[in-house]
N, C-alpha and C. Protein backbone atom coordinates (compact mmCIF):
# COMPACT_ATOMS: atom_id res chain seq x y z
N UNK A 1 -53.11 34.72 2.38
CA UNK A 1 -52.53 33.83 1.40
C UNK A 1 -51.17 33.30 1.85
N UNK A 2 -50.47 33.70 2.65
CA UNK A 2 -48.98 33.67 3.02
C UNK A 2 -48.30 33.83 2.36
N UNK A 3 -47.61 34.80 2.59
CA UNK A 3 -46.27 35.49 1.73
C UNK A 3 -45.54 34.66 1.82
N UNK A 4 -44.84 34.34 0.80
CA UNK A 4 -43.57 33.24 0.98
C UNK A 4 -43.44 31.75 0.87
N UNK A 5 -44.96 31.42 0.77
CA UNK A 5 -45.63 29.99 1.14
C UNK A 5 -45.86 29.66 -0.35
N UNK A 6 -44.90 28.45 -0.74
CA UNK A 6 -45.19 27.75 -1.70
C UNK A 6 -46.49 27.56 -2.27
N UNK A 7 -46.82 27.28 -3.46
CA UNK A 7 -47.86 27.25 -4.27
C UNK A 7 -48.28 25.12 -3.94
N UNK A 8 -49.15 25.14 -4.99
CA UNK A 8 -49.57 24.26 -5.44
C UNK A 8 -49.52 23.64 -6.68
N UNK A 9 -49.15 22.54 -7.49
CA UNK A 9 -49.64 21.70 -8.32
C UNK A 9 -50.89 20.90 -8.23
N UNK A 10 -51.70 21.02 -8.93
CA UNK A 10 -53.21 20.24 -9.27
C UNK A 10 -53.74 19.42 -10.04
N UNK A 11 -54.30 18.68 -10.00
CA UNK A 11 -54.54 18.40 -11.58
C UNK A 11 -56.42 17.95 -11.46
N UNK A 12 -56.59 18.08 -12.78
CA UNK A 12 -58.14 17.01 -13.09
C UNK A 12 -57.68 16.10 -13.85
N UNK A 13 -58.60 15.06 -13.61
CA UNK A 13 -57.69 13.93 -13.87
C UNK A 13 -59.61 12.83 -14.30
N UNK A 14 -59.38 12.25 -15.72
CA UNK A 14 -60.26 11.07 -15.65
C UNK A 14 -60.96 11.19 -16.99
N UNK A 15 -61.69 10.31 -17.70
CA UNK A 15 -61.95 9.44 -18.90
C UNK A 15 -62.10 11.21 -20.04
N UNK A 16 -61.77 11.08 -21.61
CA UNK A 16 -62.58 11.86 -22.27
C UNK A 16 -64.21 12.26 -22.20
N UNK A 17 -64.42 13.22 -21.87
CA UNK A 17 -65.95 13.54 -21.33
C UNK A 17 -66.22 13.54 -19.88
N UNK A 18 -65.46 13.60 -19.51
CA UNK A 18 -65.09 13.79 -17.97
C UNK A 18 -66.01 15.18 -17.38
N UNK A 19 -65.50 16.46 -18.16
CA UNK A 19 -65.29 17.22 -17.85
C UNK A 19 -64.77 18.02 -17.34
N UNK A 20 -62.89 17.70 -17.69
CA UNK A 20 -62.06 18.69 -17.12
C UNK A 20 -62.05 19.46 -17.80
N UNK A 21 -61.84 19.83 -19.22
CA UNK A 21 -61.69 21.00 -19.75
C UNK A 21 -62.86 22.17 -19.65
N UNK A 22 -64.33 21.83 -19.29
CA UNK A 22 -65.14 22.58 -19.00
C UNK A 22 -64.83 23.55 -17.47
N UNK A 23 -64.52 22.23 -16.79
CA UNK A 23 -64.30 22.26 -15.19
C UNK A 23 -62.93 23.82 -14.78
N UNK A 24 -62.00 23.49 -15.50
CA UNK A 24 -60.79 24.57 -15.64
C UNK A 24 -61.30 25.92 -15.44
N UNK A 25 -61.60 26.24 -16.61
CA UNK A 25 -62.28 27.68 -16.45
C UNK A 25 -62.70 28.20 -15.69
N UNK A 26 -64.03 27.13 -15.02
CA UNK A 26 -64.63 27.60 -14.14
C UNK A 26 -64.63 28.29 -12.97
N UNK A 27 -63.29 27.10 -12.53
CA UNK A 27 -62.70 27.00 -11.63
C UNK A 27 -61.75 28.04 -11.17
N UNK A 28 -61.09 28.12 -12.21
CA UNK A 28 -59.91 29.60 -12.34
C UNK A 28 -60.54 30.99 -12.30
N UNK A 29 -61.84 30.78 -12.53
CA UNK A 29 -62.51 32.07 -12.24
C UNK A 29 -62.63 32.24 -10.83
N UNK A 30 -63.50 31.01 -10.31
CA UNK A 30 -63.83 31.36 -8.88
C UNK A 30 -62.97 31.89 -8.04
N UNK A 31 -61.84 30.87 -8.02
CA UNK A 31 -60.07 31.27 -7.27
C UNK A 31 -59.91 32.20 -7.14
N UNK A 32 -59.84 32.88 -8.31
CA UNK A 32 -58.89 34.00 -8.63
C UNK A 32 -59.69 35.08 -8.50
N UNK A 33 -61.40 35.23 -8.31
CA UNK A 33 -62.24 36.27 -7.63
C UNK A 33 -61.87 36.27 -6.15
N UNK A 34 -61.01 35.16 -5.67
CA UNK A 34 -60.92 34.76 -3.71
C UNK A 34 -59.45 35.02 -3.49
N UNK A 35 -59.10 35.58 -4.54
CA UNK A 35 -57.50 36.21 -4.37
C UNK A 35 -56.64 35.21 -4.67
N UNK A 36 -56.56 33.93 -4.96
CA UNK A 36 -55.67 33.31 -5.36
C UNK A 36 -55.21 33.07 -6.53
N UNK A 37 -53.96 33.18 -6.89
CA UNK A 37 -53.05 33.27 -7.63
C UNK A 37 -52.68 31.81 -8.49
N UNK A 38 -54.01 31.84 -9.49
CA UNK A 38 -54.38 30.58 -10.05
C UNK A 38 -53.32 30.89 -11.37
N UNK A 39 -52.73 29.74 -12.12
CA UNK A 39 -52.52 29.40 -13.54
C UNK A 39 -52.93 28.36 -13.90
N UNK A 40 -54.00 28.75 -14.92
CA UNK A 40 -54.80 27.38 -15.29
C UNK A 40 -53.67 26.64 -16.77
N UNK A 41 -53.22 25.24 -16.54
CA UNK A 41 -52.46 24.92 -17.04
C UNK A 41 -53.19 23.75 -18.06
N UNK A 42 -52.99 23.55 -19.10
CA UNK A 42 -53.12 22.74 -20.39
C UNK A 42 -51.93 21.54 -20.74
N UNK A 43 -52.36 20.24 -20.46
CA UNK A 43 -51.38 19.39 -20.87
C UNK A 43 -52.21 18.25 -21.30
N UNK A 44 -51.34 17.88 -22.67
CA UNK A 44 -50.33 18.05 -23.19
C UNK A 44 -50.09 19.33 -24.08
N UNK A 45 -48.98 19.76 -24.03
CA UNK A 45 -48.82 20.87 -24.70
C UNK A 45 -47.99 20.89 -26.02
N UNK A 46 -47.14 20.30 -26.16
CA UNK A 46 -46.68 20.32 -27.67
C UNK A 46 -46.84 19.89 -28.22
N UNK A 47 -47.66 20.40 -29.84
CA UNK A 47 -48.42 19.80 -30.18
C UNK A 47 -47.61 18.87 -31.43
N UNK A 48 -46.16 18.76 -31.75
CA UNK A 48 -46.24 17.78 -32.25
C UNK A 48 -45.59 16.39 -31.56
N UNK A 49 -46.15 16.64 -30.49
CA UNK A 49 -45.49 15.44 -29.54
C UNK A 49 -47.42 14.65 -29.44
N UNK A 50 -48.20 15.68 -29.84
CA UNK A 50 -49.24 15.37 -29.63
C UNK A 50 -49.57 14.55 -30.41
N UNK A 51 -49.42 15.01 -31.92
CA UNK A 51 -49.85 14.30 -32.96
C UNK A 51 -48.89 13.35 -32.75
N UNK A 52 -47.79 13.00 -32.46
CA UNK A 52 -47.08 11.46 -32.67
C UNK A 52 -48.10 10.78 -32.24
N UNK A 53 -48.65 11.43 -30.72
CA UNK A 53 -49.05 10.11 -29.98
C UNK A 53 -50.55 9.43 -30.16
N UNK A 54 -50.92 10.71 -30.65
CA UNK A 54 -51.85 10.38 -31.40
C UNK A 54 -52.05 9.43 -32.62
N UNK A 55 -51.00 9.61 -33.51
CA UNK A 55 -50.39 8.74 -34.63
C UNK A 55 -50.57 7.09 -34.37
N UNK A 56 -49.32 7.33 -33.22
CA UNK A 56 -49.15 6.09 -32.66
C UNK A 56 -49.98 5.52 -32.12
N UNK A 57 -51.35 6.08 -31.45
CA UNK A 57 -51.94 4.93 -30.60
C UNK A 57 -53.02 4.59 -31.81
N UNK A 58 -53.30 5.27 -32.63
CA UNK A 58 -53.89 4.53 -33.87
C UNK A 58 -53.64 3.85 -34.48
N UNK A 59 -52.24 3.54 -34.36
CA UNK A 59 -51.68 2.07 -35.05
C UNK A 59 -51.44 1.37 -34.08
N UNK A 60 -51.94 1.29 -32.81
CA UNK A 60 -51.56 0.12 -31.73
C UNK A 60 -50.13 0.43 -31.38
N UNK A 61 -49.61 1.33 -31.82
CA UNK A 61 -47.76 1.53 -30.72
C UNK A 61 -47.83 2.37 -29.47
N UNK A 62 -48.47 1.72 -28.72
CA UNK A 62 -49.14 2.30 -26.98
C UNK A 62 -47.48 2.89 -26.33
N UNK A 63 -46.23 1.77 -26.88
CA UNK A 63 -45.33 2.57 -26.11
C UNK A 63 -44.46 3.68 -26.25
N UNK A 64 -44.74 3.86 -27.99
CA UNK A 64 -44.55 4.97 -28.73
C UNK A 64 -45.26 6.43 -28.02
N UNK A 65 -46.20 6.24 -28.28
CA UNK A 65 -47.34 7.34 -27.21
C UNK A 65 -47.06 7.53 -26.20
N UNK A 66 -47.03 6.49 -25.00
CA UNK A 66 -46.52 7.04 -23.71
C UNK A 66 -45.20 7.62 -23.68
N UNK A 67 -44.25 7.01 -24.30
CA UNK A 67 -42.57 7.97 -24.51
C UNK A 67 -42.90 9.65 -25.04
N UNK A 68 -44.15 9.54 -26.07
CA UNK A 68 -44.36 11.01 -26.59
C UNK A 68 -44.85 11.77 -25.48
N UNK A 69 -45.66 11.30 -24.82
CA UNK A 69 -46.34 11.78 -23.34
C UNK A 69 -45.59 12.22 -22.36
N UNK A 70 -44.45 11.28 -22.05
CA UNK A 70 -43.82 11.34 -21.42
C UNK A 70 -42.61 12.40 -21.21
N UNK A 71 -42.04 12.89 -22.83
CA UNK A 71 -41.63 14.01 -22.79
C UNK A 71 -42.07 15.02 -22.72
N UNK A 72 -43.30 15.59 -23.08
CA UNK A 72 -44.20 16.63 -23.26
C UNK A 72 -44.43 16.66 -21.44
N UNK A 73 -44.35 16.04 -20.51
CA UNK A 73 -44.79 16.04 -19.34
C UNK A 73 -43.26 16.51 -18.84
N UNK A 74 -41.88 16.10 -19.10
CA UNK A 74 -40.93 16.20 -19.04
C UNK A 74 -40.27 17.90 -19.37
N UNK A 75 -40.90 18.12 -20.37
CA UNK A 75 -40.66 19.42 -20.80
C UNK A 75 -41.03 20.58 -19.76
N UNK A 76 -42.20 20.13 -19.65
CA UNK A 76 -43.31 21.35 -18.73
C UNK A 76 -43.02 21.38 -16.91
N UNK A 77 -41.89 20.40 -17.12
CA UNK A 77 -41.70 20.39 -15.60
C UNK A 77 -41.19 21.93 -15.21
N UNK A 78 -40.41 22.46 -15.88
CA UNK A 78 -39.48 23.95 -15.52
C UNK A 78 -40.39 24.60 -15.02
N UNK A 79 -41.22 24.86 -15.92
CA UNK A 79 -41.91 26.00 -15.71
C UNK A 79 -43.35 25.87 -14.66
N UNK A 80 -43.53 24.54 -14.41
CA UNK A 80 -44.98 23.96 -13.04
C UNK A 80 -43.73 24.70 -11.57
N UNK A 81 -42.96 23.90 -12.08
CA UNK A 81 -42.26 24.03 -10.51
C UNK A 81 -41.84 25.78 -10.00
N UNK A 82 -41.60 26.33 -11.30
CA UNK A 82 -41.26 27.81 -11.09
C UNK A 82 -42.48 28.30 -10.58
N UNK A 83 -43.71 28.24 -11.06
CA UNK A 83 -44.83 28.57 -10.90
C UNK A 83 -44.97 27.83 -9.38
N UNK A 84 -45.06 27.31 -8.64
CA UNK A 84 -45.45 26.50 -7.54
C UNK A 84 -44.26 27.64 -6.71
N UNK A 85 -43.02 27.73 -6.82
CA UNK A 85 -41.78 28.33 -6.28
C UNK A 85 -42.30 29.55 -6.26
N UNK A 86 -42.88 30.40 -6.70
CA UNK A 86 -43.22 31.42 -6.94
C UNK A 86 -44.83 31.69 -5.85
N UNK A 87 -45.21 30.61 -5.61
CA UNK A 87 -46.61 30.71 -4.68
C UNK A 87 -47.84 30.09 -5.12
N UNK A 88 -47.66 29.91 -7.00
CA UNK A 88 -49.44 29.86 -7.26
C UNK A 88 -49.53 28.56 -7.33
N UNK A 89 -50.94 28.10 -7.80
CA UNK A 89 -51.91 26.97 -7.85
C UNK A 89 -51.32 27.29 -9.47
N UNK A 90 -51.01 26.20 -9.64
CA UNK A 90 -51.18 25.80 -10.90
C UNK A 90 -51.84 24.23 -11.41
N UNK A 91 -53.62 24.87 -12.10
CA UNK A 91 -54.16 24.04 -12.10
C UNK A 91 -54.17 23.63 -13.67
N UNK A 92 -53.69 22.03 -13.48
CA UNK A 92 -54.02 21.28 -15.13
C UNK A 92 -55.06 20.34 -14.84
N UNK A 93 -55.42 20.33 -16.30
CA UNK A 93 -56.46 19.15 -17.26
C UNK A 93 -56.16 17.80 -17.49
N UNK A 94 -54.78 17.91 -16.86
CA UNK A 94 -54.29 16.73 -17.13
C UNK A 94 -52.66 16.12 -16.20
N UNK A 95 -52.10 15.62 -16.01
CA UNK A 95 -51.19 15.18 -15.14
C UNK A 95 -50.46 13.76 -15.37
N UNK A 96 -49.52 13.25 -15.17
CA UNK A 96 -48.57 12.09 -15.19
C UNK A 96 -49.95 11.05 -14.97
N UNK A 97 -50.85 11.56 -13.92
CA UNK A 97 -51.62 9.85 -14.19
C UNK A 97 -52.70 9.77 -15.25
N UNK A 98 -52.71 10.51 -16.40
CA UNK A 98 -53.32 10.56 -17.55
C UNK A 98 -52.64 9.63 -18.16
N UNK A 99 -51.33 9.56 -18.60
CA UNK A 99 -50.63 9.14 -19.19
C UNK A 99 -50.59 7.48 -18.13
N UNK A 100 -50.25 7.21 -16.96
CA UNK A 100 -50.68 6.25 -16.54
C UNK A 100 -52.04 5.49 -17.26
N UNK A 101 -52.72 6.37 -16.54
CA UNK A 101 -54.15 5.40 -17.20
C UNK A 101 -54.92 4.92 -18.50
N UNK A 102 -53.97 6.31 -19.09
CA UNK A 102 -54.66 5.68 -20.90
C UNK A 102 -53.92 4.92 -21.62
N UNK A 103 -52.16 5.30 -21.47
CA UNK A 103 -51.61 4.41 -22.11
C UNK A 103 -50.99 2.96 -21.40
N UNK A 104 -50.96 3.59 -19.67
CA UNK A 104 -50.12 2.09 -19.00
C UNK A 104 -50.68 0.77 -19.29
N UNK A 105 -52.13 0.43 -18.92
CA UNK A 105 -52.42 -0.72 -19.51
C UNK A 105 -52.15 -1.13 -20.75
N UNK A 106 -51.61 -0.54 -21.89
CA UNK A 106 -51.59 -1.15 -23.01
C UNK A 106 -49.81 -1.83 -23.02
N UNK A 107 -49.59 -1.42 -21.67
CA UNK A 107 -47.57 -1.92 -21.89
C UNK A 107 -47.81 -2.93 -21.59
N UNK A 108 -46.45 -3.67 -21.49
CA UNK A 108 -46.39 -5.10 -20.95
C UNK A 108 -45.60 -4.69 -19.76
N UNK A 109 -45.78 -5.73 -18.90
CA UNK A 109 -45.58 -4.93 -17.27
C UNK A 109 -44.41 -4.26 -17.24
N UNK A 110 -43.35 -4.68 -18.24
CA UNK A 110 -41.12 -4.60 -17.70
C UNK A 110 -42.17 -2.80 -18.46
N UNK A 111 -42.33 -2.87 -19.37
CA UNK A 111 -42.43 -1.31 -20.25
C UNK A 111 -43.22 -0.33 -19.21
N UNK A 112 -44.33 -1.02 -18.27
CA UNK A 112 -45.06 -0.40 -17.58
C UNK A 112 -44.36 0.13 -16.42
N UNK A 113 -43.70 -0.79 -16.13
CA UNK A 113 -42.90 0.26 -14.94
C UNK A 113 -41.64 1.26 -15.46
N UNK A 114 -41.17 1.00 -16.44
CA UNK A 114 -40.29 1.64 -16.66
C UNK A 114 -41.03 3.17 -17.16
N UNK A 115 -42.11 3.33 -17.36
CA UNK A 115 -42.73 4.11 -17.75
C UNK A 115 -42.91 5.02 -16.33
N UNK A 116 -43.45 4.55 -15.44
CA UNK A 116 -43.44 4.70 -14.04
C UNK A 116 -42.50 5.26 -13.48
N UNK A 117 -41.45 4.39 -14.01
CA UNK A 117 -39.79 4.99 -13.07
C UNK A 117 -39.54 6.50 -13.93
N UNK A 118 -39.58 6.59 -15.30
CA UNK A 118 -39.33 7.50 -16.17
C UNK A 118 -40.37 8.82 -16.01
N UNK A 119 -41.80 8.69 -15.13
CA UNK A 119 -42.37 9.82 -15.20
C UNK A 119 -42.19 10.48 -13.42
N UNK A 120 -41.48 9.48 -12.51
CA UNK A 120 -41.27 9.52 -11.46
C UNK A 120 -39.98 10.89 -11.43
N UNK A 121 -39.14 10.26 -12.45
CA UNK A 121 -38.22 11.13 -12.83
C UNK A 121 -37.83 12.02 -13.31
N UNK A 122 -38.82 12.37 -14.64
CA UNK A 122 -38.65 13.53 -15.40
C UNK A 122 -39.78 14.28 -15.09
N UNK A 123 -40.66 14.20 -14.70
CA UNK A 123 -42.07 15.13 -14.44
C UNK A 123 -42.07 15.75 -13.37
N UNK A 124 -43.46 16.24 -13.77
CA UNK A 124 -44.25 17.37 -12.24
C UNK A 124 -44.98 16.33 -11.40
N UNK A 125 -45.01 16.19 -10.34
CA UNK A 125 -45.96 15.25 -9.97
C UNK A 125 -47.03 16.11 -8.61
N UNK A 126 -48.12 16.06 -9.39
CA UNK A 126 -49.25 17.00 -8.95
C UNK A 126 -49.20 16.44 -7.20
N UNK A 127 -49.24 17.37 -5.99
CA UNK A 127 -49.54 17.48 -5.09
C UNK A 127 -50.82 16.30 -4.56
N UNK A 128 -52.23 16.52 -5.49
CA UNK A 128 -52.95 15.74 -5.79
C UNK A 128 -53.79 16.25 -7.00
N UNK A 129 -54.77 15.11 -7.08
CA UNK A 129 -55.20 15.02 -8.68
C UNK A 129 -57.37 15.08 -8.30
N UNK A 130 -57.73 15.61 -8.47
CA UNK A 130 -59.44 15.35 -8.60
C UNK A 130 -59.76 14.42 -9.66
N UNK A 131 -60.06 13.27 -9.67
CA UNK A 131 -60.44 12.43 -10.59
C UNK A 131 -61.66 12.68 -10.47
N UNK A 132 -62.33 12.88 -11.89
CA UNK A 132 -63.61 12.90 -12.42
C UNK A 132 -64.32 11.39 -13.00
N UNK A 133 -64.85 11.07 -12.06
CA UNK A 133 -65.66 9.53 -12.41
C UNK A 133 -66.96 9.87 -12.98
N UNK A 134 -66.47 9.43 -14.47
CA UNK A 134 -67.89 8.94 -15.02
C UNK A 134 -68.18 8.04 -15.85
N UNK A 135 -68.99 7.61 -16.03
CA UNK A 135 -69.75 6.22 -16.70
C UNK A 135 -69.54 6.40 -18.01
N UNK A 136 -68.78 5.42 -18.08
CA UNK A 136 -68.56 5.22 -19.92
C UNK A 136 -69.64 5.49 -20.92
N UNK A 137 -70.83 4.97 -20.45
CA UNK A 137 -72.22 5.43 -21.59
C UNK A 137 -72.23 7.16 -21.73
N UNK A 138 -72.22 7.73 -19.65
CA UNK A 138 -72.41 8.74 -20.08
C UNK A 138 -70.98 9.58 -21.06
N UNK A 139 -70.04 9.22 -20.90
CA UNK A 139 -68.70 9.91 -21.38
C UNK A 139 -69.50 9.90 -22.92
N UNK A 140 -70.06 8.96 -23.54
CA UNK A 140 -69.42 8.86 -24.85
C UNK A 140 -70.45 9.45 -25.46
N UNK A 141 -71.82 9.88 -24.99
CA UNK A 141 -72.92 10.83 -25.13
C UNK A 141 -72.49 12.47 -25.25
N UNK A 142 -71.35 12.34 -23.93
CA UNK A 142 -71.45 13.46 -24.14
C UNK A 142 -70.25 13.92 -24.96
N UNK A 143 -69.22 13.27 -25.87
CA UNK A 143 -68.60 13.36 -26.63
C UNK A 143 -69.21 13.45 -28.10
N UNK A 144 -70.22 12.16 -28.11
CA UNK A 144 -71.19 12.71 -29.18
C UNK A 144 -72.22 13.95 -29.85
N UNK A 145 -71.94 14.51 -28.39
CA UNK A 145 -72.54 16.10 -28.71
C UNK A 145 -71.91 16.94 -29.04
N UNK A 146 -70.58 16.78 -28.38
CA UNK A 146 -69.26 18.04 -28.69
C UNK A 146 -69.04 17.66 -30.10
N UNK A 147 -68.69 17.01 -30.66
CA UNK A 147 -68.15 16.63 -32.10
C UNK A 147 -68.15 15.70 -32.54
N UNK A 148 -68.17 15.54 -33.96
CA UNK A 148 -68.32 14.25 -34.58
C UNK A 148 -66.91 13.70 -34.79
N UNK A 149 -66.14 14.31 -34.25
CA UNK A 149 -64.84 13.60 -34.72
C UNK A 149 -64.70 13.20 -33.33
N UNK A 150 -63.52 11.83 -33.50
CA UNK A 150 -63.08 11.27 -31.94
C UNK A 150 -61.59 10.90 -32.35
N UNK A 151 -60.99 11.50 -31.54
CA UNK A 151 -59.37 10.87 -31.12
C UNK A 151 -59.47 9.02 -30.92
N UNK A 152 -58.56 8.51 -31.01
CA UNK A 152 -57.53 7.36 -30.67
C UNK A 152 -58.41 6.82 -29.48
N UNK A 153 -58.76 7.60 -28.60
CA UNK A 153 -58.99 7.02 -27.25
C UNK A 153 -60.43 7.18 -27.19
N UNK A 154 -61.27 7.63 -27.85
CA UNK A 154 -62.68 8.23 -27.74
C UNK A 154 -63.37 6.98 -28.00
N UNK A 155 -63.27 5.61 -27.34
CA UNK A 155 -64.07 4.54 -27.79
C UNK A 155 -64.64 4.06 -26.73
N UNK A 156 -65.64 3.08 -26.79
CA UNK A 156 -65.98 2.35 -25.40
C UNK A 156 -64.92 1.31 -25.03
N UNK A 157 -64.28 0.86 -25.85
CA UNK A 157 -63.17 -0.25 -24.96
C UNK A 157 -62.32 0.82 -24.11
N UNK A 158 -61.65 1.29 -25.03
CA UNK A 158 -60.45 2.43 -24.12
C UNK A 158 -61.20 2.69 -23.16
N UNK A 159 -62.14 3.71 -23.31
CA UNK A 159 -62.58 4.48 -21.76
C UNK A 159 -62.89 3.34 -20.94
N UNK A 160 -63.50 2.10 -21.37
CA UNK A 160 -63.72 1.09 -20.32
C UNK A 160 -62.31 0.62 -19.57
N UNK A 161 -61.71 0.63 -20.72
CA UNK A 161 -59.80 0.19 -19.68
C UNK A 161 -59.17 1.39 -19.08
N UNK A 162 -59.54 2.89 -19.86
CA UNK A 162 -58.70 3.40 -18.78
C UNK A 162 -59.77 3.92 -17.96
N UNK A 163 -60.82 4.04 -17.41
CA UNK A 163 -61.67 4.20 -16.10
C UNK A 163 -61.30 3.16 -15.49
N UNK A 164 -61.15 1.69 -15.32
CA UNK A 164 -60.39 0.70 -14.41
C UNK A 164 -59.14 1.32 -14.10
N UNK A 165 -58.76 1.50 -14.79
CA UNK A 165 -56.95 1.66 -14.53
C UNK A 165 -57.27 3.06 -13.14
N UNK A 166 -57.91 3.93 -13.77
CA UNK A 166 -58.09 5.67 -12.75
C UNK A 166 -58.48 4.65 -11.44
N UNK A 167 -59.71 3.88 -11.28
CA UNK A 167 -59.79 2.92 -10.26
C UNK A 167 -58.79 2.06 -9.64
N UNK A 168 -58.22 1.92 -10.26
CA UNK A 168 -56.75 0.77 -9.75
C UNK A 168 -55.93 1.90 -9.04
N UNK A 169 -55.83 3.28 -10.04
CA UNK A 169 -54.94 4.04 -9.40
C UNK A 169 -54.99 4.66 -8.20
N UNK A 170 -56.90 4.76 -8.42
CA UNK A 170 -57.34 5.62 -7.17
C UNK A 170 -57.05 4.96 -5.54
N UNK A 171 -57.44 2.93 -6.07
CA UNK A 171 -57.13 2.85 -4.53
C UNK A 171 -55.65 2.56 -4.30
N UNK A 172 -54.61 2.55 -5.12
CA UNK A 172 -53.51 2.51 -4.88
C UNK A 172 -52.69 3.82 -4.24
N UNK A 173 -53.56 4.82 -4.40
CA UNK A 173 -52.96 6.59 -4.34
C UNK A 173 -54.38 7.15 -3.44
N UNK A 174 -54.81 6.71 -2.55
CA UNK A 174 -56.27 7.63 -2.14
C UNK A 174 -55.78 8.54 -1.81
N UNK A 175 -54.62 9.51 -1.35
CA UNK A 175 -54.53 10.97 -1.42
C UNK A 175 -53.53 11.52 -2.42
N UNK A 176 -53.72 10.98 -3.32
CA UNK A 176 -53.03 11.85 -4.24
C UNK A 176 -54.27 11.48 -5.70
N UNK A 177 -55.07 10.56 -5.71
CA UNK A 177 -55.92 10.70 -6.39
C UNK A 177 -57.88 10.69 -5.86
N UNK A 178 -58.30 12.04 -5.73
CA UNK A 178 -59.25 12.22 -5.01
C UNK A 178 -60.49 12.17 -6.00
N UNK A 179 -61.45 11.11 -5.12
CA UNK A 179 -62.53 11.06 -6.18
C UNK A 179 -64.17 11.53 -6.25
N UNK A 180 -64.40 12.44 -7.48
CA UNK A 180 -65.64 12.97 -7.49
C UNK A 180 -66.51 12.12 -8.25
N UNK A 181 -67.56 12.37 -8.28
CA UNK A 181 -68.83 12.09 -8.59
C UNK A 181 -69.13 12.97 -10.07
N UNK A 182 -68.92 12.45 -10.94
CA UNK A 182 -68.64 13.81 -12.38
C UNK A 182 -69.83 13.42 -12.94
N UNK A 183 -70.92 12.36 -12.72
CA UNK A 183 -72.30 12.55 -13.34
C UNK A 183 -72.95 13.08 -12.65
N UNK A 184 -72.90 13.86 -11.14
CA UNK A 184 -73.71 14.94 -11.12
C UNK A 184 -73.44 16.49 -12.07
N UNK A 185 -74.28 17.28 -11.71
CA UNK A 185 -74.24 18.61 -12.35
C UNK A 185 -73.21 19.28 -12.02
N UNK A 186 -72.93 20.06 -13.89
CA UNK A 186 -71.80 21.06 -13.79
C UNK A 186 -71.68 21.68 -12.42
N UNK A 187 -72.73 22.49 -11.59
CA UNK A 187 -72.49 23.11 -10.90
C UNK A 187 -72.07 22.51 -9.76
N UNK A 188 -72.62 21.20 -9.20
CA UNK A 188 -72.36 20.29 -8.35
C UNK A 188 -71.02 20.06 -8.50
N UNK A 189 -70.65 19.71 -9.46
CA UNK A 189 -69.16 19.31 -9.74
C UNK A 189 -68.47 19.89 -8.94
N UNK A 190 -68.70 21.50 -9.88
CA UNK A 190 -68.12 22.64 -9.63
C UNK A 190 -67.22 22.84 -8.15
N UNK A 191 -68.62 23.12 -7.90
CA UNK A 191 -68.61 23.11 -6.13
C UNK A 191 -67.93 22.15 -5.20
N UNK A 192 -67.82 20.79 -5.46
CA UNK A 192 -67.23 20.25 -4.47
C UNK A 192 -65.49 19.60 -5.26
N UNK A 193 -65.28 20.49 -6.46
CA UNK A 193 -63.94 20.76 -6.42
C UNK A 193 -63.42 21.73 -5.95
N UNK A 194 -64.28 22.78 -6.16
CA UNK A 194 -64.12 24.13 -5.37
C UNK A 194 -62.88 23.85 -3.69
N UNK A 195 -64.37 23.21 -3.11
CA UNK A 195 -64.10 22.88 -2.00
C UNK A 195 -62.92 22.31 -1.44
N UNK A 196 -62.46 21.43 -2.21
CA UNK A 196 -61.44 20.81 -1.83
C UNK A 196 -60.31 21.40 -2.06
N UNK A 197 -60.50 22.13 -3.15
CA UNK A 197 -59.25 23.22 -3.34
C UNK A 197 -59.09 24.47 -2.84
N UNK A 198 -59.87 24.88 -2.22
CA UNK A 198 -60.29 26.04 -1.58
C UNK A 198 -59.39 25.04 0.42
N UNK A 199 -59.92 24.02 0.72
CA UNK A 199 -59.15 23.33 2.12
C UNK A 199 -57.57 23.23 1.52
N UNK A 200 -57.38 23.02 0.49
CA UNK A 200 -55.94 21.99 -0.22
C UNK A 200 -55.06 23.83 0.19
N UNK A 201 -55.78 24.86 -0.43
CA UNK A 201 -55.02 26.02 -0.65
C UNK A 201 -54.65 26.23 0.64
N UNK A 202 -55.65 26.66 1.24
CA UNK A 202 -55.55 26.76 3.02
C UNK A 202 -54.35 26.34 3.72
N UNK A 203 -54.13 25.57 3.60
CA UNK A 203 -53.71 23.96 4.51
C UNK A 203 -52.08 23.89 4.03
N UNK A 204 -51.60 24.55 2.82
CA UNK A 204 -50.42 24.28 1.88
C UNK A 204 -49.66 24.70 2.87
């Protein structure tokens, strides 16, 4: 593992129904049966920074939301970086280009970058990110099975704008946003995130 050898920041990254929050678990199991010194991390985390933004993007105030995002990402920086300083993988569900992709398109460009400059500045910024690509039909099927209730963003327009945007981001960032194939099988998934994090750990 190397004694002394900095950790990692991670993230999953891509549309509601993706399957990062399934993906986490999984994942943190395997690791951490292979000796590594996983913290599986949850963001956003405070939850009434949550509900603002939630609030807000239901009334159309997209830049209200990303500022709420933006601190909640701001907050959690202390403790990613201690964790990374300390040696481990600390893997999240979510990362600065969440907040890129769901709320940036809704700014107007001066708000969009400043949003940019502001998460450049106050955040964690994941090492790299596994983006989970999947097809809007299938996302919203399989949201329809988990629950009948849907967040702010759980629609076909949104996921149609922010899956472009994860695309815009992906070829703007190809190593810092790495892309899977998330309509194959859980286990498929599984496995070739595994993989990459299993080389990413190696290699640190």
């Amino acid at each position: 593992m190397g004694r002394g050898r900095k950790g990692l920041f991670v993230a999953l990254e891509g549309i509601d129904g993706a399957g990062k929050t399934t993906l986490l678990p999984r994942l943190a199991r395997r690791l951490r049966r292979e000796g590594v010194p996983i913290v599986p991390w949850h963001q956003p985390r405070d939850p009434w920074l949550v509900s603002l933004a939630s609030r807000a993007s239901a009334r159309g105030e997209t830049g209200l939301a990303a500022s709420a995002f933006a601190l909640d990402h701001a907050l959690a920086r202390g403790r990613i970086e201690r964790e990374v300083e300390e040696g481990r993988l600390v893997l999240s569900d979510r990362s600065i280009f969440s907040t890129l992709a769901f709320q940036g398109p809704g700014l107007a460009p001066a708000d969009r970058r400043a949003l940019v400059a502001t998460l450049g500045a106050l955040a964690a910024r994941p090492a790299f990110a596994l983006w989970l690509d999947l097809p809007v039909p299938l996302a919203l099927r399989r949201l329809a099975e988990r629950s009948a209730r849907r967040t702010p963003w759980e629609n076909r327009r949104t996921l149609e704008r922010v899956s472009r945007e994860y695309r815009r981001l992906a070829r703007a960032s190809p190593r810092e946003l790495l892309r899977l194939d998330a309509s194959l099988s859980l286990p498929e998934v599984e496995e070739a995130a595994l993989t990459v994090l299993q080389e990413r750990w190696r290699e640190r």
